[in-house]
Protein backbone atom coordinates (compact mmCIF):
# COMPACT_ATOMS: atom_id res chain seq x y z
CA UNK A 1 0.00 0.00 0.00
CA UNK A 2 2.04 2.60 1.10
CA UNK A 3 1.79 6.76 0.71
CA UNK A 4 2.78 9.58 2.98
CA UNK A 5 -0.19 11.19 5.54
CA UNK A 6 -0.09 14.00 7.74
CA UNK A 7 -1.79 14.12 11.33
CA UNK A 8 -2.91 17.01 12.59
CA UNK A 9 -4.57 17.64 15.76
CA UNK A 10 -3.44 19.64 18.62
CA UNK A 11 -4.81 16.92 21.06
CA UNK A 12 -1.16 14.49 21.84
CA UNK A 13 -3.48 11.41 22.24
CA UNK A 14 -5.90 11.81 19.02
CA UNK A 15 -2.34 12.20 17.14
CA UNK A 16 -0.77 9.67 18.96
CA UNK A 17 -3.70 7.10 17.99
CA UNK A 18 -4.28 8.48 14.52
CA UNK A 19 -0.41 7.90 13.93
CA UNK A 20 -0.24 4.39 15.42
CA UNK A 21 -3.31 3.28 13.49
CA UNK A 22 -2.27 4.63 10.09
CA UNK A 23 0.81 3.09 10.36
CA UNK A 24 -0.72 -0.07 10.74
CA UNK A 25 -2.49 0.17 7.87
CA UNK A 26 1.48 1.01 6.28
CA UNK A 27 1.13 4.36 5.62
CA UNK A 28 4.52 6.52 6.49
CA UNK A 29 3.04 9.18 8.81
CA UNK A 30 4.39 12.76 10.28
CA UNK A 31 1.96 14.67 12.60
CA UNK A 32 1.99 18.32 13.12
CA UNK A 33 -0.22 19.90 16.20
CA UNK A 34 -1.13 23.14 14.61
CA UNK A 35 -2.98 25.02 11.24
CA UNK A 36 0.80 26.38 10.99
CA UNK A 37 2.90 23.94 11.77
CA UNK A 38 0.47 21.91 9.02
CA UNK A 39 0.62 24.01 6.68
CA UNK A 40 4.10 24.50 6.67
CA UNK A 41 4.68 20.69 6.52
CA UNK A 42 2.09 20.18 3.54
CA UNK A 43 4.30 22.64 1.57
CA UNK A 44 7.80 21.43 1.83
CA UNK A 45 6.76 17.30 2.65
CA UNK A 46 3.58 16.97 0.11
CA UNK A 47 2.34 14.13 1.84
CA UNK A 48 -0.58 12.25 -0.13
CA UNK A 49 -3.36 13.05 2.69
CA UNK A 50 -3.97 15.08 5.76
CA UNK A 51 -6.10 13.80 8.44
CA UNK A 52 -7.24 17.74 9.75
CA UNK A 53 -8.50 18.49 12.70
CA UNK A 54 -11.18 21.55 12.67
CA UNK A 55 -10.47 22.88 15.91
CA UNK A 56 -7.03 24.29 16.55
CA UNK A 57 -4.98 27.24 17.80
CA UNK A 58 -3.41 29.56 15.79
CA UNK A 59 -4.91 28.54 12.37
CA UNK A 60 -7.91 26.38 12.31
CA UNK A 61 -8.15 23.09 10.39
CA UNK A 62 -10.95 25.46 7.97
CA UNK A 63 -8.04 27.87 7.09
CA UNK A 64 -5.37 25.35 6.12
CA UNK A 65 -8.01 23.35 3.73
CA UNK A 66 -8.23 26.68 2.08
CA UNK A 67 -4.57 27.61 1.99
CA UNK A 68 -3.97 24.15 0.25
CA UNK A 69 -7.13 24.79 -1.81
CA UNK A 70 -5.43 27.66 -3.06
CA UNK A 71 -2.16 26.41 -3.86
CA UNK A 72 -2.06 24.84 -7.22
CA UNK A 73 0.96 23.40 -6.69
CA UNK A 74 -0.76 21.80 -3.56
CA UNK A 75 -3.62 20.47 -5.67
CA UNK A 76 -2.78 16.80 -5.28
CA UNK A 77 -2.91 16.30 -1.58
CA UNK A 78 -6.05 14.95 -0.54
CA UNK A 79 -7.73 16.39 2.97
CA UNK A 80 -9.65 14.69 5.37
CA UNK A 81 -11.04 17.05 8.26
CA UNK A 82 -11.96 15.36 11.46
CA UNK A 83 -14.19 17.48 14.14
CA UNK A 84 -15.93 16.54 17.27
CA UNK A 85 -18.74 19.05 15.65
CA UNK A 86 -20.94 17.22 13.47
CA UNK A 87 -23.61 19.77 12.36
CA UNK A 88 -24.01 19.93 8.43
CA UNK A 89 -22.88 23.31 8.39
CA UNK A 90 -19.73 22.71 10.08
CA UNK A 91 -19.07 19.67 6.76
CA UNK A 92 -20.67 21.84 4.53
CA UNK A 93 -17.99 24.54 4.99
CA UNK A 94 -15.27 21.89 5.05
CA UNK A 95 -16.80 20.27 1.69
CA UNK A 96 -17.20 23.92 -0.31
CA UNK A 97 -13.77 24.96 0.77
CA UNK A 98 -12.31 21.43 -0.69
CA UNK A 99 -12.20 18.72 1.65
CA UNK A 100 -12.24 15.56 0.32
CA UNK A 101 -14.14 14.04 3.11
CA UNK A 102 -15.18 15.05 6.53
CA UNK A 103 -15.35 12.86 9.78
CA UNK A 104 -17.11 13.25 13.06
CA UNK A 105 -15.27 12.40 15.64
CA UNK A 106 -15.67 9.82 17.53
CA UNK A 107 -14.71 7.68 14.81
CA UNK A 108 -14.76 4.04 13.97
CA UNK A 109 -11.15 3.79 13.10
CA UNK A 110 -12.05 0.63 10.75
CA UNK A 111 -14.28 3.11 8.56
CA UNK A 112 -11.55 5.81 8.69
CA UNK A 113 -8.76 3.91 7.57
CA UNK A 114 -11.23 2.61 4.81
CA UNK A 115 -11.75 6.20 3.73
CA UNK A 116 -8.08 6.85 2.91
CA UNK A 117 -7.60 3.66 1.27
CA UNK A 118 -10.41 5.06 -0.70
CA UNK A 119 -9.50 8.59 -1.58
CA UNK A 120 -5.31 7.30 -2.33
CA UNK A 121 -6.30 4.85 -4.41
CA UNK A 122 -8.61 6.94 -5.91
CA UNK A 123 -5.76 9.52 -6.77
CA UNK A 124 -3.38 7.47 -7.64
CA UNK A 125 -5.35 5.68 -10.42
C-alpha cells in the first residue's frame, strides 16, 4: 500500500492514535499539532493526505483546507477534516472549501482507515 499522511490535531493522544493506526495500515506518517505547523509541513513534505483536525490554535483546520485549496501546486494532496462538531454546516464549509471528506469524531477507526484507502487509491489511479 504505502503513501505519505499528515496528522494534525493539537490533542497528543488523538495524534498519537491516529499515527499508530495509520501506520498499521502502512502508511509513512508525520503529525503536526497546529494550522501552521500543518501548513508549513504540507508545503515542503507533500504528503498524499492530511487527516485535519477543525479545531485548533493559531490557524484552524478550515483555514489550512483553504490555503492548500489555493495552492495549485498543492492540488494533489487529498484532505480529510476530522471534528468533534458534526452539524451539516460545520461539513458543509469543510466540503465547499475542498475537503475531500469530513469525519465526526468519535470515529470508527475501521471506517476511517477505509476512507483513505479510498481517496489514495482513488488519486493514484
Amino acid at each position: 500500500m504505502g503513501g505519505e499522511i499528515l496528522v494534525v490535531d493539537d490533542e497528543p493522544n488523538i495524534v498519537l492514535s491516529l499515527e499508530f493506526l495509520m501506520k498499521k495500515a502502512g502508511y509513512n506518517v508525520t503529525t503536526a499539532n497546529n494550522g501552521v505547523d500543518a501548513l508549513n509541513s504540507i508545503k515542503q513534505q507533500r504528503p498524499d493526505l492530511v487527516l485535519l483536525d477543525v479545531m485548533m490554535p493559531q490557524m484552524d483546520g478550515y483555514e489550512v483546507c483553504q490555503a492548500v485549496r489555493g495552492d495549485p501546486e498543492l492540488s494533489s494532496v487529498r484532505i480529510i477534516m476530522l471534528t468533534a462538531r458534526g452539524r451539516d454546516v460545520e461539513r458543509d464549509k469543510g466540503m465547499a472549501l475542498g475537503a475531500d471528506d469530513y469525519v465526526t469524531k468519535p470515529f470508527a477507526t475501521q471506517e476511517l482507515v477505509e476512507k483513505v484507502k479510498s481517496l489514495l487509491d482513488r488519486s493514484s489511479s
